[in-house]
Protein backbone atom coordinates (compact mmCIF):
# COMPACT_ATOMS: atom_id res chain seq x y z
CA UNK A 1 2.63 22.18 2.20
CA UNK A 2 4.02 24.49 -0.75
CA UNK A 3 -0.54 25.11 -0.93
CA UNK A 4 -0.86 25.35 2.37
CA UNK A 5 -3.41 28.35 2.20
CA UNK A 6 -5.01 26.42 -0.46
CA UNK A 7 -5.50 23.41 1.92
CA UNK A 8 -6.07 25.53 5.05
CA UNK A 9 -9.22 26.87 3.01
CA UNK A 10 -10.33 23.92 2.13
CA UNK A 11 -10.13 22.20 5.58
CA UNK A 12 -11.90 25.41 6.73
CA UNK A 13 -14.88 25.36 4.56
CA UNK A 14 -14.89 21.43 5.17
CA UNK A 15 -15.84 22.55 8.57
CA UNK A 16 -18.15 25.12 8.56
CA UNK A 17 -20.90 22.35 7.31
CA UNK A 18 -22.67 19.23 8.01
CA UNK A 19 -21.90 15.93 6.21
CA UNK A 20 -23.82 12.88 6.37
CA UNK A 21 -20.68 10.61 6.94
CA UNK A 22 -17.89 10.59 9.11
CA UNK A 23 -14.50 12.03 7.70
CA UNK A 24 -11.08 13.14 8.44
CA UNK A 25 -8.45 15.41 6.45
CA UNK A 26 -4.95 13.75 6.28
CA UNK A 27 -2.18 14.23 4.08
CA UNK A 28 1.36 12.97 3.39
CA UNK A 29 4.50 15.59 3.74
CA UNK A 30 8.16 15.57 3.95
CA UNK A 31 7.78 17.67 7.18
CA UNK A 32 10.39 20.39 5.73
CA UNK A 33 7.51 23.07 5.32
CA UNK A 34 6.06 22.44 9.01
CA UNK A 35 7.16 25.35 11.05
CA UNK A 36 6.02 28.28 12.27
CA UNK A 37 2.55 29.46 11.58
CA UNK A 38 1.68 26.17 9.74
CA UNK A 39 2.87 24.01 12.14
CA UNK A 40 0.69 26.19 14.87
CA UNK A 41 -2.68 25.92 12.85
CA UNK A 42 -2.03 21.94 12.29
CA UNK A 43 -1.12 21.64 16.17
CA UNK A 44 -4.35 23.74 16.91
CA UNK A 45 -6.58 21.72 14.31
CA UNK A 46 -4.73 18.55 15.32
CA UNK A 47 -7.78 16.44 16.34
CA UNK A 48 -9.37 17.47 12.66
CA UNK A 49 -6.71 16.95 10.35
CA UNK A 50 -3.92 14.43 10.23
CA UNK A 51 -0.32 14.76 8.89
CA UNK A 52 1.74 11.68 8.57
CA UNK A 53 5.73 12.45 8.10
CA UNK A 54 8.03 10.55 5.67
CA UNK A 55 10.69 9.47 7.54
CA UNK A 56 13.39 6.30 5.97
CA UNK A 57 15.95 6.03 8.88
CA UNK A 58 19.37 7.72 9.90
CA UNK A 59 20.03 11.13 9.24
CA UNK A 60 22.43 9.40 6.82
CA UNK A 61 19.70 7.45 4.91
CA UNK A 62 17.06 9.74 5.02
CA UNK A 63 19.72 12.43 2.98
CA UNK A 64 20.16 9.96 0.71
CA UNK A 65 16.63 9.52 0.06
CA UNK A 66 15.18 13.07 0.00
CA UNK A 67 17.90 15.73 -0.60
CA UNK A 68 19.44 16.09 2.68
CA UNK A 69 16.32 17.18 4.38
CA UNK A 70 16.38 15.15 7.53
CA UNK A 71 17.37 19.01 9.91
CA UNK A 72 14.43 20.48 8.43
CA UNK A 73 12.08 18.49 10.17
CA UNK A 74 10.56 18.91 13.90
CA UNK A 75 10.23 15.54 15.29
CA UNK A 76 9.32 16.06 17.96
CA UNK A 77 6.06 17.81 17.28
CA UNK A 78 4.70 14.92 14.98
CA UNK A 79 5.50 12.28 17.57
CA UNK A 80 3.66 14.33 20.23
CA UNK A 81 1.05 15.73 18.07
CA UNK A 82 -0.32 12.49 16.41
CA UNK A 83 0.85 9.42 18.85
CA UNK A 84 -0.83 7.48 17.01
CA UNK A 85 0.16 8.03 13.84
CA UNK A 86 3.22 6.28 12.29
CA UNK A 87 5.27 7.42 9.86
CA UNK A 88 6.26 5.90 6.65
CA UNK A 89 9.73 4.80 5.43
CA UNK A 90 10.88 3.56 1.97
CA UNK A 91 14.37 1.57 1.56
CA UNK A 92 15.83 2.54 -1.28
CA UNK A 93 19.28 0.97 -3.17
CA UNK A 94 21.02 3.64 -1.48
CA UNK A 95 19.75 2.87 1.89
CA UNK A 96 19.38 -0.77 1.88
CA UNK A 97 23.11 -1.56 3.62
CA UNK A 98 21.50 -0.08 6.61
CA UNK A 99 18.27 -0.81 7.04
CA UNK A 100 18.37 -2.39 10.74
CA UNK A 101 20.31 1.14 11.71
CA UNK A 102 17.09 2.76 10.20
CA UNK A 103 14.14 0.74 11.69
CA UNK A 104 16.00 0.98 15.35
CA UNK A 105 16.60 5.11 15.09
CA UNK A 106 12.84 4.94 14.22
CA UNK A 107 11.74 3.37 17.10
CA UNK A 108 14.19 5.08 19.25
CA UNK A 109 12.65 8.46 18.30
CA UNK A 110 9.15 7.39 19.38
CA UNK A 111 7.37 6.59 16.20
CA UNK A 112 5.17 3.99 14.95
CA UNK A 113 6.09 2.91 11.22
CA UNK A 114 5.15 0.96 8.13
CA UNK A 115 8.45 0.55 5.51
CA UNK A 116 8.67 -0.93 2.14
CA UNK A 117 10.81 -1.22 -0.60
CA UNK A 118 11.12 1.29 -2.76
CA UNK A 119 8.82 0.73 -6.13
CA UNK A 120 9.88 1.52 -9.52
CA UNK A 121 14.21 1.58 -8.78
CA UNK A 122 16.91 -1.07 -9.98
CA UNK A 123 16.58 -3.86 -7.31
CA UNK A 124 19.45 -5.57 -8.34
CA UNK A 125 19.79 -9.59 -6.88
CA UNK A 126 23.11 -9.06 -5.47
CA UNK A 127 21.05 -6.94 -2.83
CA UNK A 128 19.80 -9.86 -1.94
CA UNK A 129 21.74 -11.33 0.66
CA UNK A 130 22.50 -7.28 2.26
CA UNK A 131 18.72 -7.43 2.66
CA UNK A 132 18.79 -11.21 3.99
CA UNK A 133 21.23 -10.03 6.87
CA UNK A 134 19.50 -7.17 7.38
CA UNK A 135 15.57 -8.37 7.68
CA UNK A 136 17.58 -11.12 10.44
CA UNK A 137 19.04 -8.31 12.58
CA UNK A 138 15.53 -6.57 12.37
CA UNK A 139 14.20 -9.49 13.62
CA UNK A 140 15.78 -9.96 16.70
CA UNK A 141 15.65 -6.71 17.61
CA UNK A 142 11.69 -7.64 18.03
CA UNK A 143 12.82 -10.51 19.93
CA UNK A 144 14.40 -8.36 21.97
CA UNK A 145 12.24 -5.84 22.33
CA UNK A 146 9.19 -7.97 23.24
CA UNK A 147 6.98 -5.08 24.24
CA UNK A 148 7.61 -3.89 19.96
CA UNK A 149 4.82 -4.66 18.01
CA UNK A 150 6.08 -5.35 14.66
CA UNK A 151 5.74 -3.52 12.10
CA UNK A 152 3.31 -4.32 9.41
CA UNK A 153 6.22 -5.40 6.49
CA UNK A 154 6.05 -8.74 9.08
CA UNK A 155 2.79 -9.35 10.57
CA UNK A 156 0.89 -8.87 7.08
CA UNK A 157 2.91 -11.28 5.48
CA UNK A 158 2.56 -14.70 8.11
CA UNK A 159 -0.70 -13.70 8.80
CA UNK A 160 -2.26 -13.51 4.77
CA UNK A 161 -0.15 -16.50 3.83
CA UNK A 162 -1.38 -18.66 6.93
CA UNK A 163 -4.90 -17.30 6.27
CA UNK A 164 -4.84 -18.09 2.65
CA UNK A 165 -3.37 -21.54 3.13
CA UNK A 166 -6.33 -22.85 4.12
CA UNK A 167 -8.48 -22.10 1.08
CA UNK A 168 -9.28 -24.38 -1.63
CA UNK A 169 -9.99 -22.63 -4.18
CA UNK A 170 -6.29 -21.52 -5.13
CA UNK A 171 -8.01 -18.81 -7.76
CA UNK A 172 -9.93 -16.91 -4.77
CA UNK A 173 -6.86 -14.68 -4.57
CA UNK A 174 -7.90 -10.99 -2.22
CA UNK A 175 -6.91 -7.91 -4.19
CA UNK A 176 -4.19 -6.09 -2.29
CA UNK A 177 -6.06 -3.33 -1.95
CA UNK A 178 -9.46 -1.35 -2.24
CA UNK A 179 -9.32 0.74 -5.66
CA UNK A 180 -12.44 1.17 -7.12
CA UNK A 181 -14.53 -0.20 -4.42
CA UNK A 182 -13.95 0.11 -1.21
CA UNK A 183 -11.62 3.62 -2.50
CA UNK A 184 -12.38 6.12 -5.01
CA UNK A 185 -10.54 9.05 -5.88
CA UNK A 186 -12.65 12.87 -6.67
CA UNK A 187 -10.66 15.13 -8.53
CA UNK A 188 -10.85 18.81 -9.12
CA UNK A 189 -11.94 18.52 -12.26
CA UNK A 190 -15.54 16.76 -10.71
CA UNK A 191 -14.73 13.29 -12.51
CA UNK A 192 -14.40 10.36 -10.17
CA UNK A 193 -10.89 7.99 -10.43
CA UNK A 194 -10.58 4.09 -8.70
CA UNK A 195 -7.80 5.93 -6.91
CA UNK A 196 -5.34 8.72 -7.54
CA UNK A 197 -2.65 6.41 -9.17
CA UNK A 198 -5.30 6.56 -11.98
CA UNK A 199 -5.29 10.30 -11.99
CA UNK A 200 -3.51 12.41 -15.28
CA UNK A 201 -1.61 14.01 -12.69
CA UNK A 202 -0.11 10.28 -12.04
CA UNK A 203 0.51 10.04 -15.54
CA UNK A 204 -2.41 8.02 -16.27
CA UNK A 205 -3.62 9.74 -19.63
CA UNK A 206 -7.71 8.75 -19.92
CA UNK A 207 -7.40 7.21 -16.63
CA UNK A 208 -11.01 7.79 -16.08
CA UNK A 209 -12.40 6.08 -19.65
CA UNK A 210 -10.26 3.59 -18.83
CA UNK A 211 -11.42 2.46 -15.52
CA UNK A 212 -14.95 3.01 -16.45
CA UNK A 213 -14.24 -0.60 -18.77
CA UNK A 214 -12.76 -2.46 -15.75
CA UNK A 215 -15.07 -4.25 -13.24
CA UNK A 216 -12.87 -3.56 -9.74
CA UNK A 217 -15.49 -6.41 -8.08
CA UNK A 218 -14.02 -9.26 -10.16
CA UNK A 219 -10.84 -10.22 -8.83
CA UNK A 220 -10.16 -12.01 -11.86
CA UNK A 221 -9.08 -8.54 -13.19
CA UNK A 222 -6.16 -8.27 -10.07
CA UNK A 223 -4.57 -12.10 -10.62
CA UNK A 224 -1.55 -12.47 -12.08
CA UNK A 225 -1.02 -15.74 -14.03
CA UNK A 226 2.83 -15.93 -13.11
CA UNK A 227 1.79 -15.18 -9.10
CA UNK A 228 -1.23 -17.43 -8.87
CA UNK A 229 1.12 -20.94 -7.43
CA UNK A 230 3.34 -18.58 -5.48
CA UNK A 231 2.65 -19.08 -1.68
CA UNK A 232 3.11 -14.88 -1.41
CA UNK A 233 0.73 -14.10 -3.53
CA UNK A 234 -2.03 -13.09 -1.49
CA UNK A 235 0.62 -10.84 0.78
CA UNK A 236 2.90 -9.62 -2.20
CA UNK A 237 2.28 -5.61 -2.49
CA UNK A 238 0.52 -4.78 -5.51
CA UNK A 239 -0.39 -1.29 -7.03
CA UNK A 240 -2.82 -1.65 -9.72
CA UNK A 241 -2.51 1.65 -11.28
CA UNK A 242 1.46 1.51 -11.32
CA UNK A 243 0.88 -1.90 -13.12
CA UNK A 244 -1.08 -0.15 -15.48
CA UNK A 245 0.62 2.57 -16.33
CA UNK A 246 3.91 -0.27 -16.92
CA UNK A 247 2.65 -2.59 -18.66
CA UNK A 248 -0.89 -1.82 -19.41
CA UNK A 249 -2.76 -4.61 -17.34
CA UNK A 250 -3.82 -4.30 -13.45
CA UNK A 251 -2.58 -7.60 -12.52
CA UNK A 252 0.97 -7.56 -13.78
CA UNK A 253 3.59 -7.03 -10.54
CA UNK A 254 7.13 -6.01 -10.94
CA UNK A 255 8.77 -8.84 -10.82
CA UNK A 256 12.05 -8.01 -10.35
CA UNK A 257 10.87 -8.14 -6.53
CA UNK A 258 9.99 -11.54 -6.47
CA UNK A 259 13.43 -12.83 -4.50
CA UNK A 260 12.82 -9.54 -2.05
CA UNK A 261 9.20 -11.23 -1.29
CA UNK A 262 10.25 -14.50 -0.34
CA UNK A 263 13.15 -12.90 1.68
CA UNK A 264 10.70 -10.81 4.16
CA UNK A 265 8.88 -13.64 3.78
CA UNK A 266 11.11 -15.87 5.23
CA UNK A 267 12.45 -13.37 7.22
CA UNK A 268 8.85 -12.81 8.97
CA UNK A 269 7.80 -16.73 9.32
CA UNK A 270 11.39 -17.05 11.59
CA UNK A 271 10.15 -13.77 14.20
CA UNK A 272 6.74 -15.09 14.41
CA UNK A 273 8.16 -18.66 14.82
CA UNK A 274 9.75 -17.95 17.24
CA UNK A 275 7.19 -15.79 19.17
CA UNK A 276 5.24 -18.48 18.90
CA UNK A 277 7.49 -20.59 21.42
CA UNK A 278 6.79 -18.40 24.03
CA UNK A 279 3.74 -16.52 23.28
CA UNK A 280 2.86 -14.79 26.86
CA UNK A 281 6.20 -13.55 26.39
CA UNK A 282 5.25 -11.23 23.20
CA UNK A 283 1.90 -9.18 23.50
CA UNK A 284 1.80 -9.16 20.17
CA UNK A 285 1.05 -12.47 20.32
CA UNK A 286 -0.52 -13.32 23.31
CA UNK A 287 -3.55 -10.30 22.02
CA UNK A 288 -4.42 -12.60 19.33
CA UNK A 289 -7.43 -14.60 18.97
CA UNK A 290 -6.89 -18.29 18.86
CA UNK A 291 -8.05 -18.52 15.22
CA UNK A 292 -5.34 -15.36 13.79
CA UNK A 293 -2.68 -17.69 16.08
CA UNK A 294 -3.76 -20.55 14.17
CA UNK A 295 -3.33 -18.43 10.80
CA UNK A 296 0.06 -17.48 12.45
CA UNK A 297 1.51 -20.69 12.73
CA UNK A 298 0.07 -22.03 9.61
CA UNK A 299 1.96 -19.03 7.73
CA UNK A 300 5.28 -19.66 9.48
CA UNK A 301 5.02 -23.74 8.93
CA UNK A 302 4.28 -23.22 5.08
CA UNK A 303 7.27 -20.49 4.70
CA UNK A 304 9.08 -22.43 6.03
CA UNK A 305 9.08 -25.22 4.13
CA UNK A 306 8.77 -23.83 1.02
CA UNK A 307 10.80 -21.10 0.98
CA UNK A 308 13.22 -20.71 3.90
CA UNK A 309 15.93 -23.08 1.85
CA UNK A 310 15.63 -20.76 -1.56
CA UNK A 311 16.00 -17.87 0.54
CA UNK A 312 19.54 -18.79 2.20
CA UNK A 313 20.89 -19.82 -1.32
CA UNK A 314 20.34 -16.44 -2.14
């Protein structure tokens, strides 16, 4: 929003032409800037261009996160101007402690969210257990709540496990996401990135010579040797360009994550399980077509038994 006028033009002349394929304009903000005359031309252009709001928690951990900011931002005008849109949270070290407080004061102000760990901090292991308890009382909170649909940090994580359980063919891994296929990433400069993590402006010097050697079709280029007999493989978070730019291959995760995975994991398999008792009871459930049920329960049986007595040693 500090180029507002420069993306207001853009938008603009976006507009005033044809294009062969359907589009939208979205972009990510801090909602600080979003008052007054901007906030008027994105309410008037609302059904054209997209904003989705930051948002991690409580006033309290949303300070912690992003310099005291939480006052500056009008609520109320995202949740009623994009329903539909979520917004995104990041737990941080600082915010960890309470991050059941921070997923409840999310839903209690209307939105729709996706949250993740923060990448590229400290994760020390004696978080470990904070984020145990927490994950639980997140949990049942859904179980409470049974009209909630879950947030994705959950569903994703049964789901791929159960759905890559039943292949064979352990080395058919997915890659976690589309970069340089189903993404690509234009930059002002008229060269063409796999996506913006790959960008100079990301800190990826040569970023374009260097994807022009990769083939992003060959997932043997996105498996990680130490990840390939982990059950969470195929729903542990990857970016590709962030692994890059660490340790100069696309494959190689942060792994001082690893314990954090198999927490949410376990975490997740015990909601779903128990969904699964009483599935007319959870329409989150009950919407699901017999075979992602099936992929449901074969995620929660496997995390189960593989992981859920690692996890409470933790």
């Amino acid at each position: 929003m500090l180029a507002f006028d420069t993306i207001r033009e853009i938008a603009e002349w976006i507009w005033s032409r044809p294009w062969p394929k359907p589009y939208i304009c979205y972009a990510t903000t801090n909602g600080t800037l979003v008052h007054g005359d901007i906030k008027e031309w994105f309410r008037k252009n609302s059904k054209r261009f997209v904003l989705g709001l930051s948002l991690d928690g409580t006033k309290a951990q949303h300070d912690a996160n992003r310099s005291d900011s939480y006052d500056k931002i009008d609520f109320a005008f995202f949740r009623d101007t994009w329903p539909f849109q979520g917004v995104k949270a990041t737990v941080s070290p600082a915010s960890i402690h309470d991050f059941a407080d921070g997923v409840k004061h999310i839903v209690e102000l209307g939105f729709k969210y996706s949250i993740n760990l923060a990448y590229g901090m400290q994760w020390s292991e004696d978080l470990l257990p904070v984020y145990r308890e927490e994950l639980q009382k997140v949990a049942e909170f859904y179980l409470e709540n049974p009209d909630l649909e879950p947030p994705s940090l959950f569903a994703h994580i049964v789901s791929r496990i159960g759905a890559d359980s039943r292949r064979a063919d352990k080395q058919k891994k997915r890659k976690w996401c589309g970069t340089g296929t189903a993404m690509s990433c234009l930059a002002p400069d008229g060269k063409t990135y796999p996506c913006q993590a790959f960008m100079p402006s990301s800190g990826m010097e040569g970023g374009s010579g260097i994807a022009s050697k990769i083939d992003f079709a060959d997932d043997v280029n996105f498996r990680d040797p130490h990840c390939i007999d982990c059950i969470c493989d195929s729903a542990c978070p990857s970016c590709y360009g962030n692994n890059y730019l660490r340790t100069g291959t696309l494959f190689s995760r942060d792994k001082s994550l690893c314990k954090f995975r198999r927490v949410e994991a376990v975490a997740a398999s015990w909601l779903y399980g128990m969904m699964l008792q009483d599935p007319e009871k959870y329409p989150t459930i009950a919407k699901m077509k017999p075979s992602e049920k099936l992929a449901v329960a074969r995620g929660v049986k496997l995390i189960q038994e593989t992981l859920a007595d690692e996890v409470e040693a933790y």
